[in-house]
N, C-alpha and C. Protein backbone atom coordinates (compact mmCIF):
# COMPACT_ATOMS: atom_id res chain seq x y z
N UNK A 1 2.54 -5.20 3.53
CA UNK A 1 3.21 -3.92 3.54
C UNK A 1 4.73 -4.12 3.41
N UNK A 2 5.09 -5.51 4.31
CA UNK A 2 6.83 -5.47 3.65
C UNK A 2 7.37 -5.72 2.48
N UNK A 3 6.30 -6.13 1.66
CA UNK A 3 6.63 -6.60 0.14
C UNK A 3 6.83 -5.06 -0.62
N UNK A 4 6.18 -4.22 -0.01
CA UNK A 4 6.22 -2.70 -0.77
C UNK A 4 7.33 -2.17 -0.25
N UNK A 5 8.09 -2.42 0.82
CA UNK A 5 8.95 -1.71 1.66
C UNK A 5 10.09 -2.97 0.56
N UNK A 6 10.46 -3.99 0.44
CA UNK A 6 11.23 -4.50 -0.29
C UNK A 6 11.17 -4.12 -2.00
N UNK A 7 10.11 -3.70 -2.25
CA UNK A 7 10.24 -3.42 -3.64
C UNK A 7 10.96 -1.97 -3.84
N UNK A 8 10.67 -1.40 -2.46
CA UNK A 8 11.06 0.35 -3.05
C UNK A 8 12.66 -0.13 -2.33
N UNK A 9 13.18 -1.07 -1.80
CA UNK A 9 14.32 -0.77 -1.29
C UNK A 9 14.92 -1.38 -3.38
N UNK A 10 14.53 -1.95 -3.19
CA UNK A 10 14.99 -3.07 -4.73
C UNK A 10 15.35 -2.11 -5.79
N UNK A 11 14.30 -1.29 -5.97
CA UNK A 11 14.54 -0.19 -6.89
C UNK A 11 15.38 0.94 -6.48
N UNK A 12 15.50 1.37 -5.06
CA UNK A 12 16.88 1.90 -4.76
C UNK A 12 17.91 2.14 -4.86
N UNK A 13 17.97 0.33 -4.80
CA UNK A 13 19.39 -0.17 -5.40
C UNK A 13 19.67 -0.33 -6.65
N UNK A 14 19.04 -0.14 -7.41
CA UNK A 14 18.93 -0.36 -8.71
C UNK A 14 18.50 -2.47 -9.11
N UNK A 15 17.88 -2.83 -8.34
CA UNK A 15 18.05 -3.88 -8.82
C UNK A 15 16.47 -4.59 -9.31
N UNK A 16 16.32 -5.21 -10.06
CA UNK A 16 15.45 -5.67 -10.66
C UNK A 16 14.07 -6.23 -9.47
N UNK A 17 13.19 -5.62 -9.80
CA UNK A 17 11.84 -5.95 -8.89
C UNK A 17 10.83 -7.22 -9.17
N UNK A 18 11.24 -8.44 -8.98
CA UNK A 18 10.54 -9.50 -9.18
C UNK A 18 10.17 -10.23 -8.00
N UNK A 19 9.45 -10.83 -8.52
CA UNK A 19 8.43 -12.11 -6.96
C UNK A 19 9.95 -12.77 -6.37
N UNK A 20 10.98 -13.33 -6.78
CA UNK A 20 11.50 -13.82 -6.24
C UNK A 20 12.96 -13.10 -5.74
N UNK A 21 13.33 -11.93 -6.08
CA UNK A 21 14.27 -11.10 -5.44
C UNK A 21 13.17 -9.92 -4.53
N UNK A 22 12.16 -9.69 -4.33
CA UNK A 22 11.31 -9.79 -3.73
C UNK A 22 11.46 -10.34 -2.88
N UNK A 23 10.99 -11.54 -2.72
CA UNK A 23 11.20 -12.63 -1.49
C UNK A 23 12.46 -12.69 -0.90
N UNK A 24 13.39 -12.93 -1.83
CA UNK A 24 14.79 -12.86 -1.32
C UNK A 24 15.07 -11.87 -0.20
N UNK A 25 14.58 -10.23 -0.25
CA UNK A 25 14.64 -9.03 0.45
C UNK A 25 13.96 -9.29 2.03
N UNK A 26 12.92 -9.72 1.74
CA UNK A 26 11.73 -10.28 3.17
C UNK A 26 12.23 -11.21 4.14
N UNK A 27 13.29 -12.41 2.94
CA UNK A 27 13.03 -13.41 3.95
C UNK A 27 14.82 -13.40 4.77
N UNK A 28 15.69 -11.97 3.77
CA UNK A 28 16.86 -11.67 4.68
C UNK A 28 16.77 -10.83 5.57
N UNK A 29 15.25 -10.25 5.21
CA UNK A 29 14.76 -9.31 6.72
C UNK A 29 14.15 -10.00 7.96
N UNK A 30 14.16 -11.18 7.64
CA UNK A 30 13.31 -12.14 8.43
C UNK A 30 11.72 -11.88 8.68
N UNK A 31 11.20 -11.69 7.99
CA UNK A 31 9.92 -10.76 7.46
C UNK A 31 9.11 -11.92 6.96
N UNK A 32 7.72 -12.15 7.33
CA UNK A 32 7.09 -13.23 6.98
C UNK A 32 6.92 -12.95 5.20
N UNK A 33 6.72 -14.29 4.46
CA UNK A 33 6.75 -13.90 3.21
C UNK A 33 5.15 -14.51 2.98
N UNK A 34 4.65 -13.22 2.37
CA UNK A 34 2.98 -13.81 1.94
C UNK A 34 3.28 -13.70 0.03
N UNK A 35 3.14 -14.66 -0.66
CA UNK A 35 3.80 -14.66 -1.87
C UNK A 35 2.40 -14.05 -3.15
N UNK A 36 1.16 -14.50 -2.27
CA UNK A 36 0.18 -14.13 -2.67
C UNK A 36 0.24 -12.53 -2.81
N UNK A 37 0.73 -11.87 -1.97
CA UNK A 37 0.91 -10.21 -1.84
C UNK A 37 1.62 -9.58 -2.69
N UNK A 38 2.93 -10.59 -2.30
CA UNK A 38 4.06 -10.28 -3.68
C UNK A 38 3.59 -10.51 -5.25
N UNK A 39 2.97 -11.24 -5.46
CA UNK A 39 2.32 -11.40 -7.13
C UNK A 39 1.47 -10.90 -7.35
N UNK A 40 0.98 -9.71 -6.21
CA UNK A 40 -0.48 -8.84 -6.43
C UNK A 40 0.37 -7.25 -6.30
N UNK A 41 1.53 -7.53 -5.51
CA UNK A 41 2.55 -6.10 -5.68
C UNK A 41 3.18 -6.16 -7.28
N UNK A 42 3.81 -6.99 -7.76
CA UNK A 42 4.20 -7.42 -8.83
C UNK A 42 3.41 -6.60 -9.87
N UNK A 43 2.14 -7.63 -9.59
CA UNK A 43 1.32 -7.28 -10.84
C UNK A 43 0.68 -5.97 -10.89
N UNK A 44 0.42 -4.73 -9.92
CA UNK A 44 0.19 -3.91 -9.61
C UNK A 44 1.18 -2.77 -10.30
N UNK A 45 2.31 -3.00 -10.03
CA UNK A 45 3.20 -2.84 -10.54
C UNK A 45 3.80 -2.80 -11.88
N UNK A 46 3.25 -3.54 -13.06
CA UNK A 46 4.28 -4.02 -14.16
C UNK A 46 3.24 -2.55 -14.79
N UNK A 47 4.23 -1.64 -15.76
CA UNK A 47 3.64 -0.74 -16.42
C UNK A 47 3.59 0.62 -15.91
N UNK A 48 4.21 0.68 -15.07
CA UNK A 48 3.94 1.53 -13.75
C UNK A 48 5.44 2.22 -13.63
N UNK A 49 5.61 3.64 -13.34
CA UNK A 49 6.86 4.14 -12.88
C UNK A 49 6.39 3.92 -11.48
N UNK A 50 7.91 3.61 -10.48
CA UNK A 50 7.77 3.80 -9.30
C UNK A 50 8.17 5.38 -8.95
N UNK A 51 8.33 5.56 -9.71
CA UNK A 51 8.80 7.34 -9.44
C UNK A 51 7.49 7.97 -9.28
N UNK A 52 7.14 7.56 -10.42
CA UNK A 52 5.30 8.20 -10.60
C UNK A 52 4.78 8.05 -9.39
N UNK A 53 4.78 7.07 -8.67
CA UNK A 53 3.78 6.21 -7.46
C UNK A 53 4.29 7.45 -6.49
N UNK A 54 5.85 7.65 -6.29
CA UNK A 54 6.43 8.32 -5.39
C UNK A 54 5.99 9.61 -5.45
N UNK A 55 5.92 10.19 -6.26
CA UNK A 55 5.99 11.65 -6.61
C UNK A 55 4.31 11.50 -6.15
N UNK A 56 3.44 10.80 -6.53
CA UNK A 56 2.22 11.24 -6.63
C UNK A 56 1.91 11.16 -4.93
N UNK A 57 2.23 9.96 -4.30
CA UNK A 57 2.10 9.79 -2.75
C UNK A 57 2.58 11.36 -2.02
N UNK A 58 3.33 11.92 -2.56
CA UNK A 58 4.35 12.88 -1.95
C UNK A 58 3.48 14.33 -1.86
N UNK A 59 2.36 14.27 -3.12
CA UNK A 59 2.00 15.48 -3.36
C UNK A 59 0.44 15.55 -3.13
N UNK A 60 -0.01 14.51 -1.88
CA UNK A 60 -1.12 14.25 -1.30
C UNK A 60 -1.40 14.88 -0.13
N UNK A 61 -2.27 16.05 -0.02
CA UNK A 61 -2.62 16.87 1.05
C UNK A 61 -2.48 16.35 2.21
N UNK A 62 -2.45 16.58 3.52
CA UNK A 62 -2.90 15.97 4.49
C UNK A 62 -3.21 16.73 5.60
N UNK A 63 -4.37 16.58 5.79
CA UNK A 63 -5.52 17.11 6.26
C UNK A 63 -5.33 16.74 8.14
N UNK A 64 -5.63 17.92 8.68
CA UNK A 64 -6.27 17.78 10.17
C UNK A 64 -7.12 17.27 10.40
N UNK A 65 -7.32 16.54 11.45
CA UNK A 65 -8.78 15.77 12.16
C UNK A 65 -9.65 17.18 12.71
N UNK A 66 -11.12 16.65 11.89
CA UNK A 66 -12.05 17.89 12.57
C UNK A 66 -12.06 17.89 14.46
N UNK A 67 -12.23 19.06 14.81
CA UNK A 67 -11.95 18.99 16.23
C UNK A 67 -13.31 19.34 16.63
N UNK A 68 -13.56 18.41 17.90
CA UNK A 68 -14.98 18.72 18.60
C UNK A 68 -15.81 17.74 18.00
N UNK A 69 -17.06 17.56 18.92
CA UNK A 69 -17.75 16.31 17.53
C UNK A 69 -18.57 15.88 19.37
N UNK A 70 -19.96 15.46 18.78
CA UNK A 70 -19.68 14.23 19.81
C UNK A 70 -19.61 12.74 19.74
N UNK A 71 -19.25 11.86 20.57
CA UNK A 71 -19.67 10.68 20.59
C UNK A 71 -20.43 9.77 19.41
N UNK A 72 -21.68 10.07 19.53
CA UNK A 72 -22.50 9.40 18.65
C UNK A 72 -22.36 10.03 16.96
N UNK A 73 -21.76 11.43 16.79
CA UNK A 73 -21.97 11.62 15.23
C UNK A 73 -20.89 11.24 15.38
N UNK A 74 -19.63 10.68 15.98
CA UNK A 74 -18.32 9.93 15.50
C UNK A 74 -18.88 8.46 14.98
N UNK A 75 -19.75 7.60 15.84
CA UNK A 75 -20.05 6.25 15.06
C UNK A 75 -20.53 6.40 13.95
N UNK A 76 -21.64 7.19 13.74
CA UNK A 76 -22.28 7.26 12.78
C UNK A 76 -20.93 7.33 11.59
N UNK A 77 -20.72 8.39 11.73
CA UNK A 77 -19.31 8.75 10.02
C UNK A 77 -18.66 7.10 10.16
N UNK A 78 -18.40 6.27 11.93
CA UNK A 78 -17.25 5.50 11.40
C UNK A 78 -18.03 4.96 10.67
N UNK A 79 -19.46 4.15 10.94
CA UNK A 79 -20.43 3.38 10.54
C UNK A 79 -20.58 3.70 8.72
N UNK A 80 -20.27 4.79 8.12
CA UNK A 80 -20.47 4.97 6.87
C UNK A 80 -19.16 4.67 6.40
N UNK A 81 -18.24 5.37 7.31
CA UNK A 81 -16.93 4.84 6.42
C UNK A 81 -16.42 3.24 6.00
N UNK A 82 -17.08 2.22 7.15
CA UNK A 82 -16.66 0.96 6.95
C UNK A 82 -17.66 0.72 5.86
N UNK A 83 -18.67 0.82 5.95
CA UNK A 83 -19.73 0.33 4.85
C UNK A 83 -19.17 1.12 3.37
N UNK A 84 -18.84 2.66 3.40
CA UNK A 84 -18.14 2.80 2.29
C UNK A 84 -16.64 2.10 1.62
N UNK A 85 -15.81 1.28 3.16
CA UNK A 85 -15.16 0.57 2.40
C UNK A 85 -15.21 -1.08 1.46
N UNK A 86 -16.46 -1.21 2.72
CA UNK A 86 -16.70 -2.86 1.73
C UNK A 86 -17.61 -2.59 -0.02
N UNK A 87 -17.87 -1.10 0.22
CA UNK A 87 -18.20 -1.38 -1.54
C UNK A 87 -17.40 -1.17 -2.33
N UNK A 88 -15.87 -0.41 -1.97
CA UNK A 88 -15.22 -0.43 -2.58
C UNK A 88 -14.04 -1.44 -2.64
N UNK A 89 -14.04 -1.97 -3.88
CA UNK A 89 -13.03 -2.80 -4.05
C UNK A 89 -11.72 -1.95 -4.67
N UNK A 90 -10.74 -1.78 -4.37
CA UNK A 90 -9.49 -1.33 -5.08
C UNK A 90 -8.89 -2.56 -5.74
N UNK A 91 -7.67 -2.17 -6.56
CA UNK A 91 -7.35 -3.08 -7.62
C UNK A 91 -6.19 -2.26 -7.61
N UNK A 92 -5.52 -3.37 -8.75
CA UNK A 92 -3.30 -2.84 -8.86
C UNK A 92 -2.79 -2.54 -7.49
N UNK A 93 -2.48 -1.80 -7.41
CA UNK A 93 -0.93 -1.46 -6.10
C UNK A 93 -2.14 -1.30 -5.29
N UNK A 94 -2.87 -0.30 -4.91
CA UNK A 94 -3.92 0.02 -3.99
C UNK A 94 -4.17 -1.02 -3.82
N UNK A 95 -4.79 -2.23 -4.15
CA UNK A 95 -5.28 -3.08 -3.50
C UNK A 95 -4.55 -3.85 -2.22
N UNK A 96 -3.15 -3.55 -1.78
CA UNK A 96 -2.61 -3.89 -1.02
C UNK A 96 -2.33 -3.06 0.30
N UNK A 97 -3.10 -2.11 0.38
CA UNK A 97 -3.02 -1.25 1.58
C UNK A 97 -4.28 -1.17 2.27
């Protein structure tokens, strides 16, 4: 997640978004550097407006938690939701959240 928080500062500034000014950003934040993350933010990335990413994050509903429920139909949904996440694999930028 800090490799995304260094890329949107990078582009802020106007300055060029690569694996290694990238790193540069993390490791003056003192921020562990996973480089594997950074070349999967990178590549997620190339082709891509970050404006686009922004604008689209921005204009994503967000919804209330249903209220009331009991106990057991809460496992159950979590129980589908984890199993619905291991079939999904995400890919590009998503794959890092």
């Amino acid at each position: 997640m800090e490799s995304i928080y260094a890329a949107l500062l990078l582009h802020k500034t106007g300055g060029k978004i690569t694996e290694a000014n990238v790193e540069k950003v993390l490791t003056a934040a003192g921020a562990k550097v996973d480089k594997t993350e950074i070349t999967k933010l990178i590549a997620g990335l190339k082709g891509t407006k970050i404006e686009d990413i922004i604008k689209s994050a921005s204009t994503i509903p967000v919804t209330a938690a249903p209220a009331g429920g009991t106990a057991e139909k809460k496992k159950g949904e979590k129980k589908k939701k984890e199993e619905a996440k291991e079939e999904e694999e995400p890919t590009g930028i998503g794959s890092l959240f």
